[in-house]
C-alpha atoms as a PDB file:
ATOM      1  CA  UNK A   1      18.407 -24.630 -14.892  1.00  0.00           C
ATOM      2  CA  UNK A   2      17.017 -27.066 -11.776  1.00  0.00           C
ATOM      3  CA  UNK A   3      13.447 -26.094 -10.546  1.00  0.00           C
ATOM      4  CA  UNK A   4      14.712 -25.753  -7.043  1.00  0.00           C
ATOM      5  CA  UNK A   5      17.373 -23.396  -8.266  1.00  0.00           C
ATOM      6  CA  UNK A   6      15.180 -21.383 -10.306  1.00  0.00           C
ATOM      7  CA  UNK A   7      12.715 -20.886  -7.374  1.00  0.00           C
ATOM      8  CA  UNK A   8      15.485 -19.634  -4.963  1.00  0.00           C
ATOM      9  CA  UNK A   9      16.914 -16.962  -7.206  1.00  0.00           C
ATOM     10  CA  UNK A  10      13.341 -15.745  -8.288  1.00  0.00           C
ATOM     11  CA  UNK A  11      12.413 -15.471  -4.636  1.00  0.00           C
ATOM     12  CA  UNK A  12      15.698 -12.830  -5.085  1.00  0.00           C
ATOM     13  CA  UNK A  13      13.702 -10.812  -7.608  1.00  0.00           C
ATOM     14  CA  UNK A  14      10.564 -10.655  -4.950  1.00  0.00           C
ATOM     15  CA  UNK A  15       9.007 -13.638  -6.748  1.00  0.00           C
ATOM     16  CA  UNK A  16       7.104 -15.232  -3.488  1.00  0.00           C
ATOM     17  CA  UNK A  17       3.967 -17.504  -5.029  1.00  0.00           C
ATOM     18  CA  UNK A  18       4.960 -20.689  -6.555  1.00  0.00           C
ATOM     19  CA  UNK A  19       2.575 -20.243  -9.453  1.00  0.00           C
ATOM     20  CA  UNK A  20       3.925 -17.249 -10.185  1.00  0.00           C
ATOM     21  CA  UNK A  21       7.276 -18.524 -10.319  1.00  0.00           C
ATOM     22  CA  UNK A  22       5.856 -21.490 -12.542  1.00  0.00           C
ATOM     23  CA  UNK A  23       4.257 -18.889 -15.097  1.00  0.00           C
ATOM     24  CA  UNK A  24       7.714 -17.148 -15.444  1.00  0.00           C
ATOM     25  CA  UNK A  25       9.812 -19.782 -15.822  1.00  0.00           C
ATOM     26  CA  UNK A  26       7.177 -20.997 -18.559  1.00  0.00           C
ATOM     27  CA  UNK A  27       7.889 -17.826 -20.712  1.00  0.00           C
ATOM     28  CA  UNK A  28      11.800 -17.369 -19.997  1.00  0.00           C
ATOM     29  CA  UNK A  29      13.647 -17.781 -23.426  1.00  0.00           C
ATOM     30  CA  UNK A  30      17.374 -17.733 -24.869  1.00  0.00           C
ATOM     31  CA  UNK A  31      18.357 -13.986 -24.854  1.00  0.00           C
ATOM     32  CA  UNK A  32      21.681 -12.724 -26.614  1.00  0.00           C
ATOM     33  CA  UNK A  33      24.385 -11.035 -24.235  1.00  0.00           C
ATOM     34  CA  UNK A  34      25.054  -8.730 -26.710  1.00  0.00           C
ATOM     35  CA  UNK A  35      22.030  -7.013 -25.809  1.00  0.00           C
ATOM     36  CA  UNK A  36      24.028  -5.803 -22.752  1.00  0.00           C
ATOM     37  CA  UNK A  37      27.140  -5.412 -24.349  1.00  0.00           C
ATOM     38  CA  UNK A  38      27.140  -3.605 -27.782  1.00  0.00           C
ATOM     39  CA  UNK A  39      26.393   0.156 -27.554  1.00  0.00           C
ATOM     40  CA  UNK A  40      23.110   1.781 -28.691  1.00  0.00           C
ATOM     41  CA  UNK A  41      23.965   3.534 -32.139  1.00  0.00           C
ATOM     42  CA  UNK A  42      22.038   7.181 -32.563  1.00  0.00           C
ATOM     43  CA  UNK A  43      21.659   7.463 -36.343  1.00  0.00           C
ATOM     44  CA  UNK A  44      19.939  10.733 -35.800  1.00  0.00           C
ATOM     45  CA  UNK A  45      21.583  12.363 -33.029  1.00  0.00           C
ATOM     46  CA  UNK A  46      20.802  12.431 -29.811  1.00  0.00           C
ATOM     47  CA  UNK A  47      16.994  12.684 -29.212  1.00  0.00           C
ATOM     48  CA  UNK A  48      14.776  15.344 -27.746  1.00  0.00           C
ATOM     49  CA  UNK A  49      14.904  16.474 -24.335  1.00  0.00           C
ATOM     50  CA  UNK A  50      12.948  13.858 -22.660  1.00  0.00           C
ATOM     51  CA  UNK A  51      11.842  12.754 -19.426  1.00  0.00           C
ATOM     52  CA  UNK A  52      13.459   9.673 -17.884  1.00  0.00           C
ATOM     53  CA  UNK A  53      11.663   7.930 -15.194  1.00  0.00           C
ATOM     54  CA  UNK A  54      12.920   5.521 -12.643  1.00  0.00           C
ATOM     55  CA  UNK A  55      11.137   2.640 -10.979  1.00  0.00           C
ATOM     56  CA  UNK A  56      12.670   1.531  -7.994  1.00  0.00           C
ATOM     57  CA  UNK A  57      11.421  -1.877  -6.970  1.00  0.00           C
ATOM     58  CA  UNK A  58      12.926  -1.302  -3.047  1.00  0.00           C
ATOM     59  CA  UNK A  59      12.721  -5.099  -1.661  1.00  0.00           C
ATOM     60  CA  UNK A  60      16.536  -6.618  -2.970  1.00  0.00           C
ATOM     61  CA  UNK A  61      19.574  -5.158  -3.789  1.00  0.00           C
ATOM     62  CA  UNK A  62      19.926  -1.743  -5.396  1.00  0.00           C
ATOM     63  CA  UNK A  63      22.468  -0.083  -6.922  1.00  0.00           C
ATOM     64  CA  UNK A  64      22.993   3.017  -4.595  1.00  0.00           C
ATOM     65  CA  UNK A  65      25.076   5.191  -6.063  1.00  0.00           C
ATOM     66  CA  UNK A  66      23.032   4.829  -9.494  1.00  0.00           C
ATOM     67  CA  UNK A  67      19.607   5.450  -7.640  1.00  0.00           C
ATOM     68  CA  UNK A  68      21.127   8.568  -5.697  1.00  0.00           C
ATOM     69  CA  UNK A  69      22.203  10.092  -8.816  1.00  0.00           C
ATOM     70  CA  UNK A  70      18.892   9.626 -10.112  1.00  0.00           C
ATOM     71  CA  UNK A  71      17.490  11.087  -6.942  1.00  0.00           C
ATOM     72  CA  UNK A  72      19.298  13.983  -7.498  1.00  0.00           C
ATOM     73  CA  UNK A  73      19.597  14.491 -11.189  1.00  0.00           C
ATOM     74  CA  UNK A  74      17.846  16.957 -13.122  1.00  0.00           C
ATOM     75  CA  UNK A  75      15.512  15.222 -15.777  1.00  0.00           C
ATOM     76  CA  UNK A  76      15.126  12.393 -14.123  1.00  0.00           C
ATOM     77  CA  UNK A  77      11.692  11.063 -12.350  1.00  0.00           C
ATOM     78  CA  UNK A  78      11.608   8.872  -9.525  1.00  0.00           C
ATOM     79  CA  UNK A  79       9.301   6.087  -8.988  1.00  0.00           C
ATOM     80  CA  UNK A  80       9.439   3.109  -5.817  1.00  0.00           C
ATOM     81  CA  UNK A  81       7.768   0.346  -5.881  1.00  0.00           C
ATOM     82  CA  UNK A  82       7.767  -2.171  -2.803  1.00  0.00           C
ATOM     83  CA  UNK A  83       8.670  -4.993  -4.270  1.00  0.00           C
ATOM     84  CA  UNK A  84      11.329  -7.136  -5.820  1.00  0.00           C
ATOM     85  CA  UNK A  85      12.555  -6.128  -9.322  1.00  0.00           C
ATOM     86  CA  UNK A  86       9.793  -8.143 -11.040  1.00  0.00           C
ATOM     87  CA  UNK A  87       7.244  -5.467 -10.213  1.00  0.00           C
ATOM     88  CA  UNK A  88       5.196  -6.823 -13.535  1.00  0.00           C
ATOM     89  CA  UNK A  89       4.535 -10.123 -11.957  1.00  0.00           C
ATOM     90  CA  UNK A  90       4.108  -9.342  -8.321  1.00  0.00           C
ATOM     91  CA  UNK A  91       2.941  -5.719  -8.421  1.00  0.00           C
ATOM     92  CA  UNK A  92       1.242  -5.862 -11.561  1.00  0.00           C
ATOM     93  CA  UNK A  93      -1.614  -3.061 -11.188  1.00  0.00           C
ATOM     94  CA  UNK A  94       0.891  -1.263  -9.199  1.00  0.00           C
ATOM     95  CA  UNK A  95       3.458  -1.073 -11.893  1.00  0.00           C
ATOM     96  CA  UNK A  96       0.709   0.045 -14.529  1.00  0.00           C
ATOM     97  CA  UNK A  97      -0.370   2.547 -12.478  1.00  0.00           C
ATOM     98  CA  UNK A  98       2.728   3.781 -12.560  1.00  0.00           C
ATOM     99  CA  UNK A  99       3.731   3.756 -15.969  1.00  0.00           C
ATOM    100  CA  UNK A 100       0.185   5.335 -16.900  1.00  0.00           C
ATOM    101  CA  UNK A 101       1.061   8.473 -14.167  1.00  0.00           C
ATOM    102  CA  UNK A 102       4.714   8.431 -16.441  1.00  0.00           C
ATOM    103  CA  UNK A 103       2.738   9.394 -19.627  1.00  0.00           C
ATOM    104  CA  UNK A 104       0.322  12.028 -18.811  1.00  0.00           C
END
């Protein structure tokens, strides 16, 4: 993919800083679209009741009708961050705090 081309659809994900955008692109690799496309398999059933936790990152698009369900769901938490959805590059602290609030 071009530099220039890279840049503009990172600035999309909330990516702003050029050196940022530079340390990303250095650790993007080959990923398998079957990631996204086979489904999980449960060998053991389904798990536990457990807490699922959303993190919005609010600057870009958003799927509505996924993060209203969310909203409204019970069992789910709900998390925004104000940022683009690479909260672990631009929002780093933010993001960890976060997470860490998640697990207690």
């Amino acid at each position: 993919m071009a530099w220039d081309r890279f840049l503009e659809n990172n600035r999309a994900f909330g990516i702003k800083m050029d050196a940022d955008a530079r340390w990303l692109h250095s650790k993007l690799t080959s990923h398998s679209i079957k990631a996204f496309l086979d489904p999980v398999q449960l060998t053991h059933g389904a798990p536990p009741d457990v807490v699922r936790t959303f993190v919005l990152c609010s600057q870009g698009d958003s799927p509505a009708s996924s993060v209203e369900r969310i909203r409204t769901e019970p069992g789910w938490q709900y998390r925004e961050l104000d940022t683009g959805r690479d909260a672990m590059v631009t929002m780093p602290r933010e993001l960890i705090d976060v997470l860490l609030d998640v697990v207690q």
